[in-house]
Protein backbone atom coordinates (compact mmCIF):
# COMPACT_ATOMS: atom_id res chain seq x y z
CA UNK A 1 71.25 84.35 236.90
CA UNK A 2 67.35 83.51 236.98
CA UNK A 3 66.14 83.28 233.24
CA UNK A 4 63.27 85.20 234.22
CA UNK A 5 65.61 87.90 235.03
CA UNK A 6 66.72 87.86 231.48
CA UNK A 7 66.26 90.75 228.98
CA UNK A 8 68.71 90.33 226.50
CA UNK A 9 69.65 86.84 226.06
CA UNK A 10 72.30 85.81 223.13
CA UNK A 11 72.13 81.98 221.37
CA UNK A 12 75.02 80.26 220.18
CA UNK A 13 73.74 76.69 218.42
CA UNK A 14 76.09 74.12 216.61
CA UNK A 15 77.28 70.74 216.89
CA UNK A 16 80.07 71.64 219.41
CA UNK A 17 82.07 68.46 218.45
CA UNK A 18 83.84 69.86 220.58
CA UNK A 19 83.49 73.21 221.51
CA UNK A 20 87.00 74.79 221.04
CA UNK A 21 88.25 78.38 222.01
CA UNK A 22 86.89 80.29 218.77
CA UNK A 23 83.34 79.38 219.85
CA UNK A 24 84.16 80.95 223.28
CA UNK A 25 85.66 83.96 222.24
CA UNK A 26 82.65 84.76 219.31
CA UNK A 27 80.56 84.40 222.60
CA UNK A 28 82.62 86.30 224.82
CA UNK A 29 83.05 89.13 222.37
CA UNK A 30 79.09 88.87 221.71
CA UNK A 31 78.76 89.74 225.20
CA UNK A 32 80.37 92.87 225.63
CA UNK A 33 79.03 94.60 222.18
CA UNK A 34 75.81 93.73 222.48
CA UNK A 35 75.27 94.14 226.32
CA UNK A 36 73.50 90.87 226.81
CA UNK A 37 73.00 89.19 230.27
CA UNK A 38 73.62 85.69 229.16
CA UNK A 39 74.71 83.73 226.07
CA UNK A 40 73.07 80.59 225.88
CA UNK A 41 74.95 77.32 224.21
CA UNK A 42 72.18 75.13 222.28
CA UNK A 43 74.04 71.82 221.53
CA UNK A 44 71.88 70.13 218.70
CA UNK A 45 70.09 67.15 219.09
CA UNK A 46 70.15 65.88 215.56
CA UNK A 47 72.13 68.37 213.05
CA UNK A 48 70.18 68.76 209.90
CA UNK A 49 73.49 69.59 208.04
CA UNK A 50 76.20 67.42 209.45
CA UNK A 51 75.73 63.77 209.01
CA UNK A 52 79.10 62.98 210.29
CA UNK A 53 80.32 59.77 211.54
CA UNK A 54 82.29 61.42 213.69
CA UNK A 55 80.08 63.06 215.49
CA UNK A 56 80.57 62.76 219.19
CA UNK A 57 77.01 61.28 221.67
CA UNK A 58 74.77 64.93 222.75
CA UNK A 59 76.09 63.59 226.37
CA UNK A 60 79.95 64.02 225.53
CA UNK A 61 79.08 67.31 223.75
CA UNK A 62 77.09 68.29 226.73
CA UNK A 63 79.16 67.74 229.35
CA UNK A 64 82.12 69.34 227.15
CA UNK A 65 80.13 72.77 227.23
CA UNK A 66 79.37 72.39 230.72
CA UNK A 67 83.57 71.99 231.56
CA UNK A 68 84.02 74.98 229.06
CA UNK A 69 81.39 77.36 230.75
CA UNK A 70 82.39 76.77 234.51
CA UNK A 71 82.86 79.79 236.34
CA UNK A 72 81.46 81.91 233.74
CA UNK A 73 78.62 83.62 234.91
CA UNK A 74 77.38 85.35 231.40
CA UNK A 75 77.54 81.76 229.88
CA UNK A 76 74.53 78.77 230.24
CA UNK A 77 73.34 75.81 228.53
CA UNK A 78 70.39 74.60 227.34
CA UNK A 79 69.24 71.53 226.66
CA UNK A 80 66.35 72.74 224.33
CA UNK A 81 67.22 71.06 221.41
CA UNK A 82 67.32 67.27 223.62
CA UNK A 83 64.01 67.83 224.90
CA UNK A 84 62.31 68.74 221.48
CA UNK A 85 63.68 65.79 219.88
CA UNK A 86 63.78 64.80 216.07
CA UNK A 87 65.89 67.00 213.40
CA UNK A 88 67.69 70.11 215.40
CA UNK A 89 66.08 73.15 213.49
CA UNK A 90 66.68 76.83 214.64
CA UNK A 91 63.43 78.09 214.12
CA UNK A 92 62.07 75.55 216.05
CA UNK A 93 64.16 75.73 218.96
CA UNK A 94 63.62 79.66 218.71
CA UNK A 95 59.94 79.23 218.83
CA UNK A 96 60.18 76.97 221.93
CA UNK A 97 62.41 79.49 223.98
CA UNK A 98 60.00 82.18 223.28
CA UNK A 99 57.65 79.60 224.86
CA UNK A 100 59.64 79.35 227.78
CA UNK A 101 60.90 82.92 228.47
CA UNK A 102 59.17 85.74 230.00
CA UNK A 103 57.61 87.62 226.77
CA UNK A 104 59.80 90.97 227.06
CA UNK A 105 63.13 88.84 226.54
CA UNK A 106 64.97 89.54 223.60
CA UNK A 107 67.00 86.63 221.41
CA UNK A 108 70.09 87.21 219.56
CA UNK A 109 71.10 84.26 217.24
CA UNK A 110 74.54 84.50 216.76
CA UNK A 111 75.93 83.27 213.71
CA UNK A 112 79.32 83.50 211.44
CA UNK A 113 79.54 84.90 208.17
CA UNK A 114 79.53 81.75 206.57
CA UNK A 115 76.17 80.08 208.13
CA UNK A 116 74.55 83.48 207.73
CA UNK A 117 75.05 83.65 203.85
CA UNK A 118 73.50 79.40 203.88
CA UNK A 119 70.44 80.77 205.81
CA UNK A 120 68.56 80.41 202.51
CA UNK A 121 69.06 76.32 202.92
CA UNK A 122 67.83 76.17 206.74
CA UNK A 123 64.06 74.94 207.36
CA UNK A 124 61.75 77.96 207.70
CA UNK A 125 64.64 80.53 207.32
CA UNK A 126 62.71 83.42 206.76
CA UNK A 127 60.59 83.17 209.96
CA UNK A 128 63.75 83.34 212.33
CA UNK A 129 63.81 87.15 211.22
CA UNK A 130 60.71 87.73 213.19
CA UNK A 131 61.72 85.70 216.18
CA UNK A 132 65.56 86.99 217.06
CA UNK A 133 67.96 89.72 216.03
CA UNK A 134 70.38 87.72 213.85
CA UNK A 135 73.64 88.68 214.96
CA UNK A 136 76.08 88.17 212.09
CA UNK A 137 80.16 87.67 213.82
CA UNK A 138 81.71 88.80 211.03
CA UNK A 139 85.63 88.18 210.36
CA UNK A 140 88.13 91.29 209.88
CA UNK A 141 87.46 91.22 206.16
CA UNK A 142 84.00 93.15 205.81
CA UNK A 143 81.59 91.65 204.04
CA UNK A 144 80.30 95.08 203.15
CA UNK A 145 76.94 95.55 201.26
CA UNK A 146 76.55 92.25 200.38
CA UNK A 147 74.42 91.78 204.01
CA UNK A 148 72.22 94.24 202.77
CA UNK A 149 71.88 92.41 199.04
CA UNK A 150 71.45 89.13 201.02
CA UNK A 151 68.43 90.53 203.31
CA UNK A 152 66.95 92.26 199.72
CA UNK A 153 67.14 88.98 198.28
CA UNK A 154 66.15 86.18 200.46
CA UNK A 155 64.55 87.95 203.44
CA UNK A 156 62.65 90.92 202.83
CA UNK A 157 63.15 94.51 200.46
CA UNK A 158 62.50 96.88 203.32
CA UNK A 159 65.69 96.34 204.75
CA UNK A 160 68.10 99.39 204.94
CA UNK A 161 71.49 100.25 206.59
CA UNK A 162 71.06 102.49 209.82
CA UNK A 163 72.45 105.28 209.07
CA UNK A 164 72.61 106.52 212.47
CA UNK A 165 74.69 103.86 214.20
CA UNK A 166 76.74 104.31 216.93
CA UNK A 167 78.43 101.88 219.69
CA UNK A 168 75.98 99.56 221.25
CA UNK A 169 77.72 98.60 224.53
CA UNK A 170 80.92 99.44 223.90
CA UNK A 171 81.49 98.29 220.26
CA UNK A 172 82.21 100.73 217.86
CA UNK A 173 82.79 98.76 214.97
CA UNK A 174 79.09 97.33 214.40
CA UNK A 175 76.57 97.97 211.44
CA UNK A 176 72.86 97.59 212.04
CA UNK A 177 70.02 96.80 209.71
CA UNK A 178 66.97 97.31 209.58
CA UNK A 179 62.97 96.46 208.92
CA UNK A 180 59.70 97.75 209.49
CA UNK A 181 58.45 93.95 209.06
CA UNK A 182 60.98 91.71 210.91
CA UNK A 183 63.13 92.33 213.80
CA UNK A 184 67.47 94.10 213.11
CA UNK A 185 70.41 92.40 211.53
CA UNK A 186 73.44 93.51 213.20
CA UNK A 187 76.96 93.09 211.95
CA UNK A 188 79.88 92.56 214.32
CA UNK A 189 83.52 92.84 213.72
CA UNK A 190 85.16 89.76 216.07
CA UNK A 191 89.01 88.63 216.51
CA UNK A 192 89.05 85.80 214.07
CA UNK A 193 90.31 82.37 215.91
CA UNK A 194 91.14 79.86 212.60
CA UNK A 195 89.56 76.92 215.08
CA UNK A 196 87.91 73.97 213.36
CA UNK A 197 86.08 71.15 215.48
CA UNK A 198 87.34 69.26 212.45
CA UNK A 199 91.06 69.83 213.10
CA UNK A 200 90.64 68.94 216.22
CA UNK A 201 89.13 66.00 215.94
CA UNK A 202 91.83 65.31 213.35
CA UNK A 203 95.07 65.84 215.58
CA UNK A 204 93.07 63.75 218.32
CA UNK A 205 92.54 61.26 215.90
CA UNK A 206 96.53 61.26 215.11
CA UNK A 207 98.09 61.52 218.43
CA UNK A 208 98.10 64.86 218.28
CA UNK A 209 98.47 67.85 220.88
CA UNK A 210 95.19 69.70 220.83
CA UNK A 211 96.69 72.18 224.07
CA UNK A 212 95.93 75.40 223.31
CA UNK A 213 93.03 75.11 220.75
CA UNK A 214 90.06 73.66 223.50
CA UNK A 215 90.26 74.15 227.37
CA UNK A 216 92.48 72.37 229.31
CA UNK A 217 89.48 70.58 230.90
CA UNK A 218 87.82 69.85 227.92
CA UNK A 219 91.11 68.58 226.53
CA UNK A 220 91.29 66.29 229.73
CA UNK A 221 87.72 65.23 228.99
CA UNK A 222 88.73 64.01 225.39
CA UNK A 223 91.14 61.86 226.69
CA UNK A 224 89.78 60.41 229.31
CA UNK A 225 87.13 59.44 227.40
CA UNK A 226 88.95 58.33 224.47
CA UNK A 227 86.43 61.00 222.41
CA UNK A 228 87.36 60.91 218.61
CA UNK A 229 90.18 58.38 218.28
């Protein structure tokens, strides 16, 4: 699919070291509920967060998102992150899409419960609520009002639930909020995969079967490449 045919265009950052099945199911599932033509995987460069030893070359993690998204026409890459160099941060790489993109494109930055609540810590936080919908993947424990108290807190005080939500391509189980000042937050109930990069990388690192948690061609890749051991 051309990008310029995009309208509704979903990102999915991280270190993907390596990307594992959770990570393609939270985009999968993304899909469907929010209707979006593509959902584009943003390897990072250099991770402001994860100093880790461990962490695979951006060529490895490249080429292990490319195995991983073959034959799947409502998933891309981009190498974004690679060609803006230095420190990895989201509101940069936002900024630089929005560059790129035809302007009537919207961006959904899909994120897990976890990273949402350390938005507060990420460089220039506040201004990625006026560049993409942040898409929150929530597990199947709610994290209720505490979104809300979140946005009130660290974002902005004109946030409010919408109180006249109802399925937004074909998800039922979604909660919306919003701003006259910065763009939605949307909540989204997702099947919860307990998948760490870590733990893989662990079993790897121990001989380990990893069949089952990554696809069977990214699982190839690891070991023929000797990734992690």
């Amino acid at each position: 699919m051309s990008r310029h045919g995009l309208r509704r265009l979903g990102i999915l950052g991280g270190t993907f070291n390596p990307v594992h099945l959770g990570h393609l199911r939270m985009a999968e599932e993304a899909v469907e509920a929010l209707a979006l033509d593509l959902c584009l995987f943003l390897p990072a460069w250099v991770p402001p967060h994860k100093p880790d030893p461990h962490l695979a070359a951006y060529e490895h993690r490249w080429r292990m998102l490319e195995l991983a998204a073959a034959g799947l026409p409502r998933f891309g890459l981009s190498d974004m992150e690679k060609r803006l160099q230095g420190t990895s941060y989201t509101v940069r790489t936002l900024r630089a899409l929005h560059e790129e993109l035809p302007p009537e494109t919207e961006l959904f930055l899909l994120v897990g419960t976890d990273a949402f609540f350390e938005m507060p810590t990420w460089w220039g936080y506040q201004d990625i609520f006026q560049l993409a919908t942040v898409t929150v993947l929530e597990r199947p424990i709610a994290v209720g009002d505490n979104v809300l108290a979140f946005l009130h807190r660290h974002v902005s005080a004109d946030y409010s639930r919408d109180l006249d939500e109802g399925p937004e391509g074909g998800l039922a189980a979604r909660t919306m909020y919003r701003s006259d000042t910065r763009l939605p937050v949307v909540c989204l109930k997702t099947t919860r995969l307990d998948i760490a990069s870590s733990r893989i990388r662990a079993l790897v690192a121990e001989g380990k079967s990893i069949r089952f948690l990554v696809p069977d061609a990214v699982m190839d890749y690891i070991k023929r490449k000797g990734l992690y051991r």
